[in-house]
PDB file of N, CA and C in Angstrom:
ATOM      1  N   UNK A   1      91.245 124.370 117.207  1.00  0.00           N
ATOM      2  CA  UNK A   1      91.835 124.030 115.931  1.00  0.00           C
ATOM      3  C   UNK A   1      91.025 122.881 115.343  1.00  0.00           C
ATOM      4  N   UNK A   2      90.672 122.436 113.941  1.00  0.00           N
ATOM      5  CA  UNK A   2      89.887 121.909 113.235  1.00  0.00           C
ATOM      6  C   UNK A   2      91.179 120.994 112.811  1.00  0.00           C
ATOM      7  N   UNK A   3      90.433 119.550 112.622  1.00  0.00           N
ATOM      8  CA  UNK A   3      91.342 118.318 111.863  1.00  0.00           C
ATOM      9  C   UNK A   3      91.262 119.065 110.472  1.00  0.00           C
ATOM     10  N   UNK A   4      92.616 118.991 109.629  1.00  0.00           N
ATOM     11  CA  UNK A   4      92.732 119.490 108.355  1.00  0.00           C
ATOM     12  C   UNK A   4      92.247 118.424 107.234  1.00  0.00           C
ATOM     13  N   UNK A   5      92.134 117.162 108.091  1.00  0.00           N
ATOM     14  CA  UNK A   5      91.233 116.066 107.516  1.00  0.00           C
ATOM     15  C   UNK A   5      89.830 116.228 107.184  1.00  0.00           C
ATOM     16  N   UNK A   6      88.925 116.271 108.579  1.00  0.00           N
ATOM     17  CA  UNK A   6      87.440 116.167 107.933  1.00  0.00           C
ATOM     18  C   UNK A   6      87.002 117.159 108.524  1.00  0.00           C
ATOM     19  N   UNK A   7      87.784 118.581 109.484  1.00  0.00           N
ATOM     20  CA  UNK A   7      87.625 119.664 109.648  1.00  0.00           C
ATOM     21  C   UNK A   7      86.414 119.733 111.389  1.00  0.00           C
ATOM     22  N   UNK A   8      86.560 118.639 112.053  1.00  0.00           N
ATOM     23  CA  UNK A   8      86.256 118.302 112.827  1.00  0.00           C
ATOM     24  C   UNK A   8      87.182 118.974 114.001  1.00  0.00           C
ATOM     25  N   UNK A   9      86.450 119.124 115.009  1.00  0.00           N
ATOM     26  CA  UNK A   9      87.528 119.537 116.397  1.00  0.00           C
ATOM     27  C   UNK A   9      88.667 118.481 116.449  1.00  0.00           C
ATOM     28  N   UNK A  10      89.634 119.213 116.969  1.00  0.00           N
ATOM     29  CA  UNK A  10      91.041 118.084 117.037  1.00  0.00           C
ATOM     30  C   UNK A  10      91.131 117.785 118.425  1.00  0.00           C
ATOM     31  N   UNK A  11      91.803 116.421 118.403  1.00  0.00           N
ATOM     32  CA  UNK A  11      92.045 115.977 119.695  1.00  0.00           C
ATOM     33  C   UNK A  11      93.225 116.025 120.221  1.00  0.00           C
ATOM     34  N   UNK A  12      93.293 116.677 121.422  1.00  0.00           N
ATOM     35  CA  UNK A  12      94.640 116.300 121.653  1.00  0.00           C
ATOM     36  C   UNK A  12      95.765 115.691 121.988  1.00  0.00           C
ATOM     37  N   UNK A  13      95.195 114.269 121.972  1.00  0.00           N
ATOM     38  CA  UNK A  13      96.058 112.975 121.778  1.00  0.00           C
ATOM     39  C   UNK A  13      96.266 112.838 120.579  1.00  0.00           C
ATOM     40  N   UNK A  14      95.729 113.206 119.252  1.00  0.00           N
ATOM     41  CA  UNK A  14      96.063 113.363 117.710  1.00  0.00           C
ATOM     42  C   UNK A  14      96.205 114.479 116.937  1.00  0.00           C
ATOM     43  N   UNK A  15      96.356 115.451 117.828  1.00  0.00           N
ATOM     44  CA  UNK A  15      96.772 117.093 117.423  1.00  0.00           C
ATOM     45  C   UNK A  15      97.801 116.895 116.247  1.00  0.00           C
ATOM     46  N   UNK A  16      97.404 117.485 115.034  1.00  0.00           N
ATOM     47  CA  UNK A  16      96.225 118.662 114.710  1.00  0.00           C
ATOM     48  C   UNK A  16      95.095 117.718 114.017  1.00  0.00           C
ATOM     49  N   UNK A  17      94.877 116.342 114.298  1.00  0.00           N
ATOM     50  CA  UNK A  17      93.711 115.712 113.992  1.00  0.00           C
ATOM     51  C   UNK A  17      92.932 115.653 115.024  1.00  0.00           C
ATOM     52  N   UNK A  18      91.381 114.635 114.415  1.00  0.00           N
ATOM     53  CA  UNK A  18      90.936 114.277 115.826  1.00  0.00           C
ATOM     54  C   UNK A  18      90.656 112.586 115.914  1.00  0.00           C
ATOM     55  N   UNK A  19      91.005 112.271 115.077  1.00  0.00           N
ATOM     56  CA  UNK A  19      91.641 110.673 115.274  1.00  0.00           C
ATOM     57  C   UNK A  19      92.610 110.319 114.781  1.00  0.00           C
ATOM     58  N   UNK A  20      93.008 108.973 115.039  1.00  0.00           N
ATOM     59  CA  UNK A  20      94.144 108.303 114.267  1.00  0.00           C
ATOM     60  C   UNK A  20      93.798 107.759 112.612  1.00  0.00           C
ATOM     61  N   UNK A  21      92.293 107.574 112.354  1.00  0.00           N
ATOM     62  CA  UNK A  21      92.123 107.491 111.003  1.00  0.00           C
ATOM     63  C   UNK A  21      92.323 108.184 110.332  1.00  0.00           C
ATOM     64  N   UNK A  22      91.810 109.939 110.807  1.00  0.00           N
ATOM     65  CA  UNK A  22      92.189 111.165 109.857  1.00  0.00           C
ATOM     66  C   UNK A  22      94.238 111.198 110.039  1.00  0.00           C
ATOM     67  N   UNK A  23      94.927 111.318 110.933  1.00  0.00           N
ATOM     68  CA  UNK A  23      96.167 111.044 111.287  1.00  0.00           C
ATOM     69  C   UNK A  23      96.648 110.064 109.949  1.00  0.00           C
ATOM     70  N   UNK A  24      96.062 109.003 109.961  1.00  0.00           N
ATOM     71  CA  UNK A  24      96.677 107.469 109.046  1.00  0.00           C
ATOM     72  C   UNK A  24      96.369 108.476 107.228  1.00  0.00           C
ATOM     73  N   UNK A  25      94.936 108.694 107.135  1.00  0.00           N
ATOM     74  CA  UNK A  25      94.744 109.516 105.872  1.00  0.00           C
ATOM     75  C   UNK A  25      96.010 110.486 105.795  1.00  0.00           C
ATOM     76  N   UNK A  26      96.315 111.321 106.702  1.00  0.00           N
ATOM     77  CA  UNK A  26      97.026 112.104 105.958  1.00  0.00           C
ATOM     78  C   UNK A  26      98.701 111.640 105.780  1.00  0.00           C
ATOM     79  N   UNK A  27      98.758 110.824 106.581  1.00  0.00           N
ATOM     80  CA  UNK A  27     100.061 109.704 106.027  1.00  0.00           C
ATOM     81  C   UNK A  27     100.276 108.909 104.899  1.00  0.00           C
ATOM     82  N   UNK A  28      99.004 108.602 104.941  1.00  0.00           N
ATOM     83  CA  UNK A  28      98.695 107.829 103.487  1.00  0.00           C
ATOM     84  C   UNK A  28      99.265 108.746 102.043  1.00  0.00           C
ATOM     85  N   UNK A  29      98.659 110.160 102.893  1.00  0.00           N
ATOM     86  CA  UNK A  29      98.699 110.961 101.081  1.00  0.00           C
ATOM     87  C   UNK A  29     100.263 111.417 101.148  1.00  0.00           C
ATOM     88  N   UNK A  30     100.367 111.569 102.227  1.00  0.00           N
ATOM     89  CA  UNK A  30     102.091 111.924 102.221  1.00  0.00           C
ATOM     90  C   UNK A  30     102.747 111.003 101.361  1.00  0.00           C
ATOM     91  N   UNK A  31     102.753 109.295 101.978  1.00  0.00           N
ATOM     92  CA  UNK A  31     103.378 108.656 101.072  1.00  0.00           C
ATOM     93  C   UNK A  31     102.610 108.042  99.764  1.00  0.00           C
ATOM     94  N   UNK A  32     101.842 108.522  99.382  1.00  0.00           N
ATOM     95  CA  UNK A  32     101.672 108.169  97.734  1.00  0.00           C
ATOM     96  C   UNK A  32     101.646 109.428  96.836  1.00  0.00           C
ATOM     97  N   UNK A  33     102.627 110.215  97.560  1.00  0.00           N
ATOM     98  CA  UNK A  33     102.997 111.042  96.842  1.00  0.00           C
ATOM     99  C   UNK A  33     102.190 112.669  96.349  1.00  0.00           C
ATOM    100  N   UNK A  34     100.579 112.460  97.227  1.00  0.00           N
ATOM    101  CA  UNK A  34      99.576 113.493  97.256  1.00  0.00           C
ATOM    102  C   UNK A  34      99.744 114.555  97.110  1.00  0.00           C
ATOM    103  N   UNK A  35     100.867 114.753  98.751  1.00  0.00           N
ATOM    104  CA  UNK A  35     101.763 116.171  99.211  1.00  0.00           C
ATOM    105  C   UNK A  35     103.015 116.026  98.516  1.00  0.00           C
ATOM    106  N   UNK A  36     102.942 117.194  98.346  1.00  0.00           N
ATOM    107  CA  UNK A  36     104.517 117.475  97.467  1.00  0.00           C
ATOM    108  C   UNK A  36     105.061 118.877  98.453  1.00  0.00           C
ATOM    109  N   UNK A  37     106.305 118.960  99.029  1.00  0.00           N
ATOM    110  CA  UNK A  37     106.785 120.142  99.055  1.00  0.00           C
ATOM    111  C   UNK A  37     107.795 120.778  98.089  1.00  0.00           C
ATOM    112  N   UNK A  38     107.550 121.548  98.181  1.00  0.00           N
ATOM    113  CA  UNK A  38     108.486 122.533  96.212  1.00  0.00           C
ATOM    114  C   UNK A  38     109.888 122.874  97.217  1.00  0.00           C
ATOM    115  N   UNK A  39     110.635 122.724  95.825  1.00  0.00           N
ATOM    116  CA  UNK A  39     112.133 122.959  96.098  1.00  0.00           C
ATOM    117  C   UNK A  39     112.801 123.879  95.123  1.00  0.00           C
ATOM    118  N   UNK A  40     113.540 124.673  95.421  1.00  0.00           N
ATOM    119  CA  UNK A  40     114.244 125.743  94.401  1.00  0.00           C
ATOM    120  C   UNK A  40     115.401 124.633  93.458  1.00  0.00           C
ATOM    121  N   UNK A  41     115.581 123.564  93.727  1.00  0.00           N
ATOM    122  CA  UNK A  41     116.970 122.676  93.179  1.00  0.00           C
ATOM    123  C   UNK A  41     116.456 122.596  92.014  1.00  0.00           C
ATOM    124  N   UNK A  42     117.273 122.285  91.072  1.00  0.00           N
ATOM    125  CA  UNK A  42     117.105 121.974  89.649  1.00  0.00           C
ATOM    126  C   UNK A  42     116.352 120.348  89.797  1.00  0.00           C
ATOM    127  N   UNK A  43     115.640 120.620  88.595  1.00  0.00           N
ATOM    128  CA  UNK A  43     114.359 119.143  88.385  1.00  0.00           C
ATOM    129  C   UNK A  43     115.524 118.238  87.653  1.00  0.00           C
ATOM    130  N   UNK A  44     115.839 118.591  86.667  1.00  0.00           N
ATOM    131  CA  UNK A  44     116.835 117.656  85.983  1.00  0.00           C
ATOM    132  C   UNK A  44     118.236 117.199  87.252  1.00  0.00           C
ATOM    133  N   UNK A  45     117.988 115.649  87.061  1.00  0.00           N
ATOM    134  CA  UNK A  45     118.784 115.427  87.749  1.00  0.00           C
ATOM    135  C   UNK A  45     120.506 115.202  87.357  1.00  0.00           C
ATOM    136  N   UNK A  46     120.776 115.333  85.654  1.00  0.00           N
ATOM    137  CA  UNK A  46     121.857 115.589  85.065  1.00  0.00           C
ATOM    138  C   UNK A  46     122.564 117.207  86.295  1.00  0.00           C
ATOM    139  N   UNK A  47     121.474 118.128  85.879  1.00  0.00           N
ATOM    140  CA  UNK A  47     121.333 119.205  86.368  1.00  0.00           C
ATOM    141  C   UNK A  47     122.460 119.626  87.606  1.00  0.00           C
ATOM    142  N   UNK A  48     121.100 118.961  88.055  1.00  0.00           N
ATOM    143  CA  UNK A  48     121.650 118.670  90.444  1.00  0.00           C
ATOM    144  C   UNK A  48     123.093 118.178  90.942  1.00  0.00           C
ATOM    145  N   UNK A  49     123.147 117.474  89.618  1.00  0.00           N
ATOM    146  CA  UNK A  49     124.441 116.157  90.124  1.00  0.00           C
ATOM    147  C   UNK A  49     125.414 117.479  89.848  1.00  0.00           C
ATOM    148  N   UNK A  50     125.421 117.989  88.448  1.00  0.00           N
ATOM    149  CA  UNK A  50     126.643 118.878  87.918  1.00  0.00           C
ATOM    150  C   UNK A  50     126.728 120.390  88.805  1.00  0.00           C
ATOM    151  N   UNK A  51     125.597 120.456  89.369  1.00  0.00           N
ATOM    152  CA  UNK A  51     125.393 121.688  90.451  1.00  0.00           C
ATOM    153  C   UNK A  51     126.299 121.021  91.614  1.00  0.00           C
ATOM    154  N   UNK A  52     126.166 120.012  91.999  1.00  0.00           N
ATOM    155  CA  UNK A  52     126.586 119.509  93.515  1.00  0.00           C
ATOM    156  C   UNK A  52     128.134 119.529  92.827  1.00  0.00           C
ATOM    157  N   UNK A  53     128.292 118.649  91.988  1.00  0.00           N
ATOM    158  CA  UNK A  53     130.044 118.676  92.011  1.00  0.00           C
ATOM    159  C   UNK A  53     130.954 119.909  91.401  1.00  0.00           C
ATOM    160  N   UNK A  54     129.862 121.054  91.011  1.00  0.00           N
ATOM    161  CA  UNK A  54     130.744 122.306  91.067  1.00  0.00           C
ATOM    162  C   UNK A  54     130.739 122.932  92.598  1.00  0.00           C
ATOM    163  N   UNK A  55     130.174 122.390  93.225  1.00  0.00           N
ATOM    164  CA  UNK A  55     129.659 123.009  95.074  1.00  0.00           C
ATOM    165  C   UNK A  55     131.206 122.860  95.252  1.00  0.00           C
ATOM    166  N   UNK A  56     131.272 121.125  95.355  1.00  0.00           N
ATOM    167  CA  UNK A  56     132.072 120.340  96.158  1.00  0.00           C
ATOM    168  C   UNK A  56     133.561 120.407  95.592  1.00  0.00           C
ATOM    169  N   UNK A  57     133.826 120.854  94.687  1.00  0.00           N
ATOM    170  CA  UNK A  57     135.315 121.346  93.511  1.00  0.00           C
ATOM    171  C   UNK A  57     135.684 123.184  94.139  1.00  0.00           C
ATOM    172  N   UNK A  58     134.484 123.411  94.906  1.00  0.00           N
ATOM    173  CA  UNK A  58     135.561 124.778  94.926  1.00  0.00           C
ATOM    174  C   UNK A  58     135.933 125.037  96.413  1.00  0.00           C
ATOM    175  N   UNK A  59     136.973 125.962  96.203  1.00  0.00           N
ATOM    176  CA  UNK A  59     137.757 125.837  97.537  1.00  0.00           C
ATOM    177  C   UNK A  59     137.125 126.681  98.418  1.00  0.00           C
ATOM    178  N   UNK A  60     137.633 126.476  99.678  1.00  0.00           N
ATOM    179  CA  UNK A  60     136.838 126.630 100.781  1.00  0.00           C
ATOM    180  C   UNK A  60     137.514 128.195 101.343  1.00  0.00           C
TER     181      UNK A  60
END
């Protein structure tokens, strides 16, 4: 398996990297927002809120 970082063999003390720098890079992009994973929920958050409290209003 190849680091998805710099596509280098991975190590397996940093699987699926092959260091902790490529490891730290892809943390980095995680939190500044790089990676995004997609969600089916409504974007508007007026939206979400009025979705959740028709969830939570109906009977069980």
């Amino acid at each position: 398996m190849s680091c998805p970082i710099c596509s280098k063999e991975s190590e397996p003390k940093y699987r699926p990297f092959c260091s902790r720098r490529c490891a730290d890079v892809d943390l980095g992009r995680w939190l500044n927002g790089s990676y995004a994973v997609t969600a089916d929920a409504p974007e508007d958050l007026e939206e979400a809120a009025e979705a959740l409290a028709q969830e939570t209003q109906r009977p069980h």
